[in-house]
PDB file of N, CA and C in Angstrom:
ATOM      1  N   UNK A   1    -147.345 109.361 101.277  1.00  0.00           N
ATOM      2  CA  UNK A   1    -147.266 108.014 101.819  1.00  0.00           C
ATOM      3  C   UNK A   1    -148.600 107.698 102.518  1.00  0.00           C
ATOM      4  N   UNK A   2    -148.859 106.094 102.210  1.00  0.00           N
ATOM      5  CA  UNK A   2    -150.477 106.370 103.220  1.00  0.00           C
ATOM      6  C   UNK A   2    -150.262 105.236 104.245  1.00  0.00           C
ATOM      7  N   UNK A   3    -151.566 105.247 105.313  1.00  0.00           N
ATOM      8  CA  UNK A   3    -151.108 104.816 106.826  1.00  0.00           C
ATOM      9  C   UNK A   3    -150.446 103.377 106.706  1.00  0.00           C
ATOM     10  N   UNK A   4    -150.793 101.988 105.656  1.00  0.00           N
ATOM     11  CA  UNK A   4    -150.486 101.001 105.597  1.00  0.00           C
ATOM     12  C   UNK A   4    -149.109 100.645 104.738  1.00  0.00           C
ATOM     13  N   UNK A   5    -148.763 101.607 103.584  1.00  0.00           N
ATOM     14  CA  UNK A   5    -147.641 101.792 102.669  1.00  0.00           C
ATOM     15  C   UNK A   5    -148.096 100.482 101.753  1.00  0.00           C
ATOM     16  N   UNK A   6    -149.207 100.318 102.257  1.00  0.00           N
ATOM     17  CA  UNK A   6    -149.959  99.225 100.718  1.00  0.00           C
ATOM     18  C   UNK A   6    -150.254  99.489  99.455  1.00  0.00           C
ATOM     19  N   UNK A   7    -150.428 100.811  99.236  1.00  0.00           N
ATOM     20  CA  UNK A   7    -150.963 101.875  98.286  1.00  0.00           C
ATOM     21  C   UNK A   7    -150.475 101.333  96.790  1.00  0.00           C
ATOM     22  N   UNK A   8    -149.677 101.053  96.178  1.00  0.00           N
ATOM     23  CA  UNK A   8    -148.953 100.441  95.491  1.00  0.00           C
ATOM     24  C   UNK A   8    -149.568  99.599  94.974  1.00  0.00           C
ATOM     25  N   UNK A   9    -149.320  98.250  96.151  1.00  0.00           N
ATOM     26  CA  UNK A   9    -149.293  96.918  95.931  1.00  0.00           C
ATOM     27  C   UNK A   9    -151.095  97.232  95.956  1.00  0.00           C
ATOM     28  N   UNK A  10    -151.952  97.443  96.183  1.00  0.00           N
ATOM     29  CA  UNK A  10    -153.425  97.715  96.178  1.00  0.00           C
ATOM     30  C   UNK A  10    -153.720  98.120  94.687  1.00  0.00           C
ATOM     31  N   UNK A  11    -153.275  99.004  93.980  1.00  0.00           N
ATOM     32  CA  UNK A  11    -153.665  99.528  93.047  1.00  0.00           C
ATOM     33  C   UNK A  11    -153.094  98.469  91.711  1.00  0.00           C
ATOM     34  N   UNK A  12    -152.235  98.107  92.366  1.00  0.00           N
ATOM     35  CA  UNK A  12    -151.686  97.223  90.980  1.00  0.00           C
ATOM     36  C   UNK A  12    -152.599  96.113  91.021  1.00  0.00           C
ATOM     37  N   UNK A  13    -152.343  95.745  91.984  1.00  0.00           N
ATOM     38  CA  UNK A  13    -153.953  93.996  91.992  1.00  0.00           C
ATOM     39  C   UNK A  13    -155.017  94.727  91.652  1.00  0.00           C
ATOM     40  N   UNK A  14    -155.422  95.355  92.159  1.00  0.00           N
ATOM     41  CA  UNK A  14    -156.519  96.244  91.593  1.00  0.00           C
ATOM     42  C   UNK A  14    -156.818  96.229  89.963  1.00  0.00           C
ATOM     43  N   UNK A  15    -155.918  96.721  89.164  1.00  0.00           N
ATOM     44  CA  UNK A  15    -155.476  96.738  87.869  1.00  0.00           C
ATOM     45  C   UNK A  15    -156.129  95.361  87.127  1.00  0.00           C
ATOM     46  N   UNK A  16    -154.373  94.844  87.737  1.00  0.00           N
ATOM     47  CA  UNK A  16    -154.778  93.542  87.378  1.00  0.00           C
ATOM     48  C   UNK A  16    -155.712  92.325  87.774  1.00  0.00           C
ATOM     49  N   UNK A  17    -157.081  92.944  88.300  1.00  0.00           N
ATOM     50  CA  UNK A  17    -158.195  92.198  88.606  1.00  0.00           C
ATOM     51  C   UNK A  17    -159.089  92.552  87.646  1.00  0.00           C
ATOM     52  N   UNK A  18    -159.389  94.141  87.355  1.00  0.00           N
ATOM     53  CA  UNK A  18    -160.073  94.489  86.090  1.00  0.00           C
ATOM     54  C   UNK A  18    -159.514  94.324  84.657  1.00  0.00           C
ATOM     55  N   UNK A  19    -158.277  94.197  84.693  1.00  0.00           N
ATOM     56  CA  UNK A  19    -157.924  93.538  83.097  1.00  0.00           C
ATOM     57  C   UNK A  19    -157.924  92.266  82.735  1.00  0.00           C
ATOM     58  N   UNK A  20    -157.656  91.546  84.246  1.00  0.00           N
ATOM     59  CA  UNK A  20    -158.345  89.748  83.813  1.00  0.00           C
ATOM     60  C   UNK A  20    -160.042  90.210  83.597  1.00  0.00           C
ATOM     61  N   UNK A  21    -160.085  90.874  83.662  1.00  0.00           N
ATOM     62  CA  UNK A  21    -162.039  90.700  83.135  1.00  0.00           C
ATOM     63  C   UNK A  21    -162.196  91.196  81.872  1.00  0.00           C
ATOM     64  N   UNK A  22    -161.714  91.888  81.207  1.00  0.00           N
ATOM     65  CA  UNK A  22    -161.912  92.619  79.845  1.00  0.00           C
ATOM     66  C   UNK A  22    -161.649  91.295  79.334  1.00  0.00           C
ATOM     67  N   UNK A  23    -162.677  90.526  78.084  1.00  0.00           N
ATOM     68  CA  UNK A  23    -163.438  89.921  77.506  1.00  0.00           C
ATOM     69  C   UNK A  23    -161.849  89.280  76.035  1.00  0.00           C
ATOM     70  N   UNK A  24    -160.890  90.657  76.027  1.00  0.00           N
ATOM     71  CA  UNK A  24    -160.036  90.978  74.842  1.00  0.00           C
ATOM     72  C   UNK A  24    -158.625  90.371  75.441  1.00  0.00           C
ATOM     73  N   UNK A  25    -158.656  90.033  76.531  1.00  0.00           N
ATOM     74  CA  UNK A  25    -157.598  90.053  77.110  1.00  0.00           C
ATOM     75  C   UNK A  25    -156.725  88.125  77.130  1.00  0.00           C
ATOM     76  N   UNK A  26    -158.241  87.592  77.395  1.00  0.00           N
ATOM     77  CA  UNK A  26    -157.769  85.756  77.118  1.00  0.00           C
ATOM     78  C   UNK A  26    -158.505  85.525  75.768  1.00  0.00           C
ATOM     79  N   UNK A  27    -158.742  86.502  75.146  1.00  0.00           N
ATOM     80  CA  UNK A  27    -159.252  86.313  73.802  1.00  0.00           C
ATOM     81  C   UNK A  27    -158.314  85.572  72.561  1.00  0.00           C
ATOM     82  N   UNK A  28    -158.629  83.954  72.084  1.00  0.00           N
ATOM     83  CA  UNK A  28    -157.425  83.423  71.379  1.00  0.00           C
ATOM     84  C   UNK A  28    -157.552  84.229  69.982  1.00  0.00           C
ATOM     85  N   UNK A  29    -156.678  83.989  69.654  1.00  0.00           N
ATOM     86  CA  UNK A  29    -156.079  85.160  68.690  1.00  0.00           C
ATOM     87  C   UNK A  29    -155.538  84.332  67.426  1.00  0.00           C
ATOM     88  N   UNK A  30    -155.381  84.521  66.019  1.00  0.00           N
ATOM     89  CA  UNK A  30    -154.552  83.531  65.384  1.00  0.00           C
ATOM     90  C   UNK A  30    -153.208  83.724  65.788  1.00  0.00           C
ATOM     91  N   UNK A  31    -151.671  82.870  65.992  1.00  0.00           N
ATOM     92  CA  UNK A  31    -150.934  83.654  65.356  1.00  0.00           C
ATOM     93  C   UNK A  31    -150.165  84.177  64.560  1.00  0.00           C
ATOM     94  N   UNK A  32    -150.850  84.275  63.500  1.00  0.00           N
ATOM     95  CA  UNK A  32    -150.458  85.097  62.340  1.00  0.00           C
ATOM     96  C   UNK A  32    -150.173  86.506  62.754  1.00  0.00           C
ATOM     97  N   UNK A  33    -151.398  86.735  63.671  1.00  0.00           N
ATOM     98  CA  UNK A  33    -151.711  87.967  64.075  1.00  0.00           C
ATOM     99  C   UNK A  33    -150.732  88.551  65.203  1.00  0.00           C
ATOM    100  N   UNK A  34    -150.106  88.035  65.827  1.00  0.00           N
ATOM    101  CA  UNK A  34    -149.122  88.633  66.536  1.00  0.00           C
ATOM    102  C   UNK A  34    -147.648  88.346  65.435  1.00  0.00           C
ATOM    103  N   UNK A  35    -147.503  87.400  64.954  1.00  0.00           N
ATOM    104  CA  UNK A  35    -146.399  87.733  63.710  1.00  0.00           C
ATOM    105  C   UNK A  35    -146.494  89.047  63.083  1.00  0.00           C
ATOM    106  N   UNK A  36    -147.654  89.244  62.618  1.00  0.00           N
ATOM    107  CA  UNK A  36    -148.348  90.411  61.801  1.00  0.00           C
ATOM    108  C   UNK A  36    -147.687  92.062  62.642  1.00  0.00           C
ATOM    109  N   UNK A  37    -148.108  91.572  63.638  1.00  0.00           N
ATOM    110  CA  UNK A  37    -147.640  92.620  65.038  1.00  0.00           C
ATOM    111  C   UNK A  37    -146.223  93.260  65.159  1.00  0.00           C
ATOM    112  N   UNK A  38    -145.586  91.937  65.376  1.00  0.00           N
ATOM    113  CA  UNK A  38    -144.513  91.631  65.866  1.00  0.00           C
ATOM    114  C   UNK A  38    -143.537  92.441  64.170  1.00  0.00           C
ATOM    115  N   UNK A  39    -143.919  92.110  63.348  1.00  0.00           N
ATOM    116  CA  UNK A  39    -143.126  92.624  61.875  1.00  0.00           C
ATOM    117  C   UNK A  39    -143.282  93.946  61.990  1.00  0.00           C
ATOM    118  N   UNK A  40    -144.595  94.764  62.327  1.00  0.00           N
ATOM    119  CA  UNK A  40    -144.981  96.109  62.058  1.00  0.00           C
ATOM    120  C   UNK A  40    -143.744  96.652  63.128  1.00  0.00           C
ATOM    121  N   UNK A  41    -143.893  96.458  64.268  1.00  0.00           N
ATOM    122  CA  UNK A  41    -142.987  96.833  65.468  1.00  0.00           C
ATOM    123  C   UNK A  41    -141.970  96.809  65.115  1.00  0.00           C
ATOM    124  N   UNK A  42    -140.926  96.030  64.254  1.00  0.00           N
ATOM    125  CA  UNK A  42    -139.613  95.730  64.055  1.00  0.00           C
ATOM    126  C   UNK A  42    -139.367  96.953  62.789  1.00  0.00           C
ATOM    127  N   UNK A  43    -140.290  96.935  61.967  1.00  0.00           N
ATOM    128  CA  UNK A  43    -139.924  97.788  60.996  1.00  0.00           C
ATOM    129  C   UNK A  43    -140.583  99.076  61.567  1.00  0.00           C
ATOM    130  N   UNK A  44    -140.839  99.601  62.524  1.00  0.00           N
ATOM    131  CA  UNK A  44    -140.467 101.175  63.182  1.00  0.00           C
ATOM    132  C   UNK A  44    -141.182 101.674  62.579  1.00  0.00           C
ATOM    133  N   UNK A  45    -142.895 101.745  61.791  1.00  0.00           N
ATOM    134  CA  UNK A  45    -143.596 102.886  61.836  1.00  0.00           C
ATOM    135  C   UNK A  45    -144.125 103.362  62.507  1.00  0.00           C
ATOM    136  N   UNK A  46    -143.884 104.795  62.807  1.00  0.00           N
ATOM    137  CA  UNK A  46    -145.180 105.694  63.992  1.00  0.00           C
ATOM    138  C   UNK A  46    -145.786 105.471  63.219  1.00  0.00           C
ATOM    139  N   UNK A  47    -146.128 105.729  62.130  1.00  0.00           N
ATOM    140  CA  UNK A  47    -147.591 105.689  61.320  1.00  0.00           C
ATOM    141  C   UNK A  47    -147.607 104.721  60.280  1.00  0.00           C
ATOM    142  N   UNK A  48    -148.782 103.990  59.638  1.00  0.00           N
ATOM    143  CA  UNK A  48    -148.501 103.793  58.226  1.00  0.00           C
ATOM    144  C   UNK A  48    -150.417 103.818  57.896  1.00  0.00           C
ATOM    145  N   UNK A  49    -150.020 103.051  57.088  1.00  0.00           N
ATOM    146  CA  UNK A  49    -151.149 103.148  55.866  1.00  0.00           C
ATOM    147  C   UNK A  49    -151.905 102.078  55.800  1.00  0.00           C
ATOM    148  N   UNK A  50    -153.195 101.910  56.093  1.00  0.00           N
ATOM    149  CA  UNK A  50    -154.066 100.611  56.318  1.00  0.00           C
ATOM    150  C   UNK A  50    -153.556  99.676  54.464  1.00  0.00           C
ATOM    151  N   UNK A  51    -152.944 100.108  53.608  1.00  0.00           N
ATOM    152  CA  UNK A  51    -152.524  99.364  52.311  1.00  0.00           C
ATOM    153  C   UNK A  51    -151.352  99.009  52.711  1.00  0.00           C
ATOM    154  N   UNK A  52    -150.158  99.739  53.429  1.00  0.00           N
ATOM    155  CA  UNK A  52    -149.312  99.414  54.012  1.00  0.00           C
ATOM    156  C   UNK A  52    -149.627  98.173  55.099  1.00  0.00           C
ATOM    157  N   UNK A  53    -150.366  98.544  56.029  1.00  0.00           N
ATOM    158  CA  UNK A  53    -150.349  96.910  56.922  1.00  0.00           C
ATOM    159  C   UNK A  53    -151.016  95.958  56.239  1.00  0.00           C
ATOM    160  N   UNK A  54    -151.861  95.817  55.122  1.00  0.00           N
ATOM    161  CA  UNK A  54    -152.882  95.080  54.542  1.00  0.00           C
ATOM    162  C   UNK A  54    -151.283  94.421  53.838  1.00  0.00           C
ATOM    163  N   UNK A  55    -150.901  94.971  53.200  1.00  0.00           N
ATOM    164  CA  UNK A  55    -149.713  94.231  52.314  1.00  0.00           C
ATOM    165  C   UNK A  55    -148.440  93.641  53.103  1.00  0.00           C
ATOM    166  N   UNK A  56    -147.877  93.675  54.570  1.00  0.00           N
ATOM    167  CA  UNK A  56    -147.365  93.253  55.611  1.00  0.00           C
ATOM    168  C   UNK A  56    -148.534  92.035  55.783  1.00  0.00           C
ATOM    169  N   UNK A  57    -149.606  92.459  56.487  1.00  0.00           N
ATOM    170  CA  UNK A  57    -150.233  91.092  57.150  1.00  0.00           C
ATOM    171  C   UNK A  57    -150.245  89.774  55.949  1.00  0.00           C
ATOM    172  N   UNK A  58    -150.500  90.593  54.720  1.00  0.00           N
ATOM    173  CA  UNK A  58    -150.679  89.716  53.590  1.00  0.00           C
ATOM    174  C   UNK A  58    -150.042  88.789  53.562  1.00  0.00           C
ATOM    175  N   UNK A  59    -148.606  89.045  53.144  1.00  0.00           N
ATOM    176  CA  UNK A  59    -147.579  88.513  53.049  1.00  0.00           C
ATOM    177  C   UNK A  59    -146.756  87.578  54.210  1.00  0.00           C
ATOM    178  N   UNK A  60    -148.001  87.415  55.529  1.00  0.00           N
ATOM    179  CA  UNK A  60    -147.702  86.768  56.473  1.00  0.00           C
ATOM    180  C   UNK A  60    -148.840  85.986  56.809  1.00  0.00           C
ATOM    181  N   UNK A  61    -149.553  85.724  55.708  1.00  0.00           N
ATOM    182  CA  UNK A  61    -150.755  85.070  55.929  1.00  0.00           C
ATOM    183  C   UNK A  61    -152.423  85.557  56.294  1.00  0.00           C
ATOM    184  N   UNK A  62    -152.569  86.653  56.568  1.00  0.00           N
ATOM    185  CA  UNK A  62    -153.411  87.509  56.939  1.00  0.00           C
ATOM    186  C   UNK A  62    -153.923  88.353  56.203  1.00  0.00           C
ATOM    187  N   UNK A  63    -154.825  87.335  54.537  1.00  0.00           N
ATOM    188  CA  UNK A  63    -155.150  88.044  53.218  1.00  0.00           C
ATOM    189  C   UNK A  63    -156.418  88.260  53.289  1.00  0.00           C
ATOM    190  N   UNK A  64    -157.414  88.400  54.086  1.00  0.00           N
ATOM    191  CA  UNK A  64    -158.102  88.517  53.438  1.00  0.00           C
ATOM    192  C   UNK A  64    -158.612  90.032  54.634  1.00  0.00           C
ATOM    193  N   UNK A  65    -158.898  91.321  53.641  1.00  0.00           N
ATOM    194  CA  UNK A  65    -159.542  92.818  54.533  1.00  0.00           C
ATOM    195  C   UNK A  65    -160.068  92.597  55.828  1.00  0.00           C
ATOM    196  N   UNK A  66    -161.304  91.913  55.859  1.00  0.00           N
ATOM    197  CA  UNK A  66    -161.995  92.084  56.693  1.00  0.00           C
ATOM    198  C   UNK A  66    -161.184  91.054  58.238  1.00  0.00           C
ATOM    199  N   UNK A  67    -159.751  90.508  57.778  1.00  0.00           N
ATOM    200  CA  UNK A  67    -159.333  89.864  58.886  1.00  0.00           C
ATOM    201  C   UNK A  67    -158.663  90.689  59.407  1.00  0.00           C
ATOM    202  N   UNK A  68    -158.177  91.289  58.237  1.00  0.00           N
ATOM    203  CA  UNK A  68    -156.959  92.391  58.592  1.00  0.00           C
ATOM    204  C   UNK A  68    -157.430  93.501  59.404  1.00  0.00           C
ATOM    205  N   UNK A  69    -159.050  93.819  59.200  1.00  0.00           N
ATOM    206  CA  UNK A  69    -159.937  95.023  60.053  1.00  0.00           C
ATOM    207  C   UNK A  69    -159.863  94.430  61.522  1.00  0.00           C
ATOM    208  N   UNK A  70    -160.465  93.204  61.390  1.00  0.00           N
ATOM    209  CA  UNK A  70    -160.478  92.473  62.854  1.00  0.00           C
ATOM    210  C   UNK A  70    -159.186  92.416  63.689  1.00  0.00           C
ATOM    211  N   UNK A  71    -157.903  91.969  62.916  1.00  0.00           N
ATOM    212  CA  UNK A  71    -157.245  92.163  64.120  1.00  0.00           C
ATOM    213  C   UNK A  71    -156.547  93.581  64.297  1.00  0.00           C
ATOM    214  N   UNK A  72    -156.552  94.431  63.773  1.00  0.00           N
ATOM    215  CA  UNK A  72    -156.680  95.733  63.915  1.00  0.00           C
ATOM    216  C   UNK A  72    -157.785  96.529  65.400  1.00  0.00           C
ATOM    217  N   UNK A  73    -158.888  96.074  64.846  1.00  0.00           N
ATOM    218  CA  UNK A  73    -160.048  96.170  66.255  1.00  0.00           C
ATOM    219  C   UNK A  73    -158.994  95.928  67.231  1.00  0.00           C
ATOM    220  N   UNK A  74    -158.474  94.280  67.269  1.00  0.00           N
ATOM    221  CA  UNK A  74    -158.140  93.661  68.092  1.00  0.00           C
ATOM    222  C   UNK A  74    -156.872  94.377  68.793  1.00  0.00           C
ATOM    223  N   UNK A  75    -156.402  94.919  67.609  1.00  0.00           N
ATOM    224  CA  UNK A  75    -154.665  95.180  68.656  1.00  0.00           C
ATOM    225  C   UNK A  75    -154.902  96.505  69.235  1.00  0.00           C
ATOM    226  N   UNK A  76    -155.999  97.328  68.758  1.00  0.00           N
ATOM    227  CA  UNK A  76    -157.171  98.294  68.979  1.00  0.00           C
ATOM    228  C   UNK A  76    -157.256  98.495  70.635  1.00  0.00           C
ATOM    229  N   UNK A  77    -158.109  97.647  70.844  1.00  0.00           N
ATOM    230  CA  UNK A  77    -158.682  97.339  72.018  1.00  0.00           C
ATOM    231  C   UNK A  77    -157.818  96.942  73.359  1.00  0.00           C
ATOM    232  N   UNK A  78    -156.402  96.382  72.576  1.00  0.00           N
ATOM    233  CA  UNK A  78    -155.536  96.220  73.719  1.00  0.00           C
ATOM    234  C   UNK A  78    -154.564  97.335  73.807  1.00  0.00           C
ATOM    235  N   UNK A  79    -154.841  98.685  73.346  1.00  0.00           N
ATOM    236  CA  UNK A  79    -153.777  99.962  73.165  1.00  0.00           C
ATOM    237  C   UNK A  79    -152.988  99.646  72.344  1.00  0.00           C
ATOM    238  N   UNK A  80    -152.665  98.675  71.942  1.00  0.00           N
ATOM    239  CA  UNK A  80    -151.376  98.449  70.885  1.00  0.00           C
ATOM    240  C   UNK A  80    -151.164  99.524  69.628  1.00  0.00           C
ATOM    241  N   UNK A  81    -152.345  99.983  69.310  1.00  0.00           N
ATOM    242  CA  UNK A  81    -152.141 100.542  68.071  1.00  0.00           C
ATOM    243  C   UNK A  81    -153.368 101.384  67.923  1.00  0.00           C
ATOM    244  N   UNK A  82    -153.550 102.395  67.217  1.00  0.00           N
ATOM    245  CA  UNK A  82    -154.788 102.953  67.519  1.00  0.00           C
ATOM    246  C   UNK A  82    -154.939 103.107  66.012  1.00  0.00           C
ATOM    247  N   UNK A  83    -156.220 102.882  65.623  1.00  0.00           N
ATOM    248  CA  UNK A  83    -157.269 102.624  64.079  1.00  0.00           C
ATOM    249  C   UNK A  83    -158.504 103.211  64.706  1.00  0.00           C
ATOM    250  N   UNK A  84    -159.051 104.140  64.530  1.00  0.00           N
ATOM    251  CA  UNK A  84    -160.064 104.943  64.587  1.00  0.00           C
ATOM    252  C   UNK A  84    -160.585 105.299  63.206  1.00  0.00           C
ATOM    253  N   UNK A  85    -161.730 103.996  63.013  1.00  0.00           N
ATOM    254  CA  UNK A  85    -162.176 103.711  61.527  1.00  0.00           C
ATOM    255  C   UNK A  85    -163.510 104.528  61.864  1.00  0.00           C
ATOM    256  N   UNK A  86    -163.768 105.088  63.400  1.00  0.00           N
ATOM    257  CA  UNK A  86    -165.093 106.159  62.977  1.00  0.00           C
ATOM    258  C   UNK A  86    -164.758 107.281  62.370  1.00  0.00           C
ATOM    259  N   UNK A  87    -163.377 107.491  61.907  1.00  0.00           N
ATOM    260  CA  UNK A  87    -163.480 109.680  61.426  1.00  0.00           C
ATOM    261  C   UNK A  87    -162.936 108.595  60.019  1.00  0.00           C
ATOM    262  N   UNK A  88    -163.362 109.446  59.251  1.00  0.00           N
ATOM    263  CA  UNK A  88    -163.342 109.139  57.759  1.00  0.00           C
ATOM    264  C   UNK A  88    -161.598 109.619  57.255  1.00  0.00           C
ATOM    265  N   UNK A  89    -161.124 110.658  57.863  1.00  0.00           N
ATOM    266  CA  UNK A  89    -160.191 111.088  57.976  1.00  0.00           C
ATOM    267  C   UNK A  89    -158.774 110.260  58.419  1.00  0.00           C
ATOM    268  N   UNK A  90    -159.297 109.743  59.441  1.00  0.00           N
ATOM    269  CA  UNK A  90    -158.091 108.550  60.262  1.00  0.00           C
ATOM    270  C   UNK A  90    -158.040 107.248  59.683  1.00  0.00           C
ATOM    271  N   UNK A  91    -159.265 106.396  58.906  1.00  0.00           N
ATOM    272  CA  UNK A  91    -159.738 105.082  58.742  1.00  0.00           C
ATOM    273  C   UNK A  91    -158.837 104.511  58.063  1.00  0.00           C
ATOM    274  N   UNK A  92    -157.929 105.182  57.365  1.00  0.00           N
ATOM    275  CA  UNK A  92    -156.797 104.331  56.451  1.00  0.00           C
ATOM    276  C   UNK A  92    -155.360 104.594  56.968  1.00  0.00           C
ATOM    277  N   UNK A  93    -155.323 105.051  58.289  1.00  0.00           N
ATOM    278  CA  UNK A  93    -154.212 105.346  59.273  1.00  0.00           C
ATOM    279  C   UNK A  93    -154.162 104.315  59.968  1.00  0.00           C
ATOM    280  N   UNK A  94    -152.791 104.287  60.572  1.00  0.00           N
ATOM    281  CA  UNK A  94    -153.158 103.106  61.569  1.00  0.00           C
ATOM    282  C   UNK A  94    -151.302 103.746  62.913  1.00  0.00           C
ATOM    283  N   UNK A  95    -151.928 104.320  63.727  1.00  0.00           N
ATOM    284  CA  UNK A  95    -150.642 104.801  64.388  1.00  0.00           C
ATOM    285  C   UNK A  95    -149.741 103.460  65.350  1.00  0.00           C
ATOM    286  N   UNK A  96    -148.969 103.539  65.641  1.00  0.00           N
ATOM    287  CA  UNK A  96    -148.359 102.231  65.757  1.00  0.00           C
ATOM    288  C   UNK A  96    -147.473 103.237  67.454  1.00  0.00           C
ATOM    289  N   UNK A  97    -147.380 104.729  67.229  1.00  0.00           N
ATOM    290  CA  UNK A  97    -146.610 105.423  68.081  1.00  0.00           C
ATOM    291  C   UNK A  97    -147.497 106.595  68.795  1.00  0.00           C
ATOM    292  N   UNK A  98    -148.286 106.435  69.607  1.00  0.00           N
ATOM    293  CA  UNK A  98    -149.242 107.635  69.919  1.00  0.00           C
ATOM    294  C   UNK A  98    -148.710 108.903  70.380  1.00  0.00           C
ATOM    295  N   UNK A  99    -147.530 109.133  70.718  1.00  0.00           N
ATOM    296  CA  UNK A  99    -146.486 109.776  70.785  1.00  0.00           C
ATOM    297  C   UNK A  99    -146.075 110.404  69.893  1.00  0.00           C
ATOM    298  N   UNK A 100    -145.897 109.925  68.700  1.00  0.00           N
ATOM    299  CA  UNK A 100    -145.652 111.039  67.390  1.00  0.00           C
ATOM    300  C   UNK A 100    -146.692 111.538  67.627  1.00  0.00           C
ATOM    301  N   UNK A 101    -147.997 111.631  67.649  1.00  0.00           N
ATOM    302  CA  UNK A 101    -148.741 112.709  67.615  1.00  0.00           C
ATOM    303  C   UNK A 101    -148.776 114.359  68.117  1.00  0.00           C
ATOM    304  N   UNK A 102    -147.828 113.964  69.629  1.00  0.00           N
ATOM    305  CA  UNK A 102    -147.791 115.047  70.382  1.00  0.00           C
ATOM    306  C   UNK A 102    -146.914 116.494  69.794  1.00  0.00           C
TER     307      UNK A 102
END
């Protein structure tokens, strides 16, 4: 416990003072792209297959690769999903559950 019992309430504003600043955060977005999201989540993969989400986003409006890379980055950058297109190994993965990994 610490001398004010603010400790808490400090760290959370705290938080949420540096995540209103990350650049990704009021970043407008299409939304296709949270539809896109929102479908992957409902149908329950820990993992799938960058042909697997390419053919989901597709089919929700979100045809063309290099959009499908972008909002990938995008859901990337907000933890949503992790795509680690630097290992040659991971680049056509796309984990949806970082938890299956363990």
């Amino acid at each position: 416990r610490n001398k004010t019992s603010n400790g808490i309430s400090y760290i959370r504003e705290t938080v949420e003072c540096v995540a209103r600043e990350q650049e990704y955060v009021s970043r407008l977005v299409p939304s296709r792209w949270m539809e896109c999201l929102d479908e992957l989540v409902r149908i329950g993969f820990p993992i799938a297959s960058l042909d697997e989400v390419k053919l989901i986003a597709h089919n929700l409006g979100v045809t063309e690769s290099d959009e499908v890379e972008s909002m990938l980055d995008f859901f990337h950058e907000l933890g949503v999903v992790m795509h680690l297109r630097a290992y040659r190994s991971l680049k056509n993965m796309i984990i949806f559950q970082p938890q299956f990994l363990i």
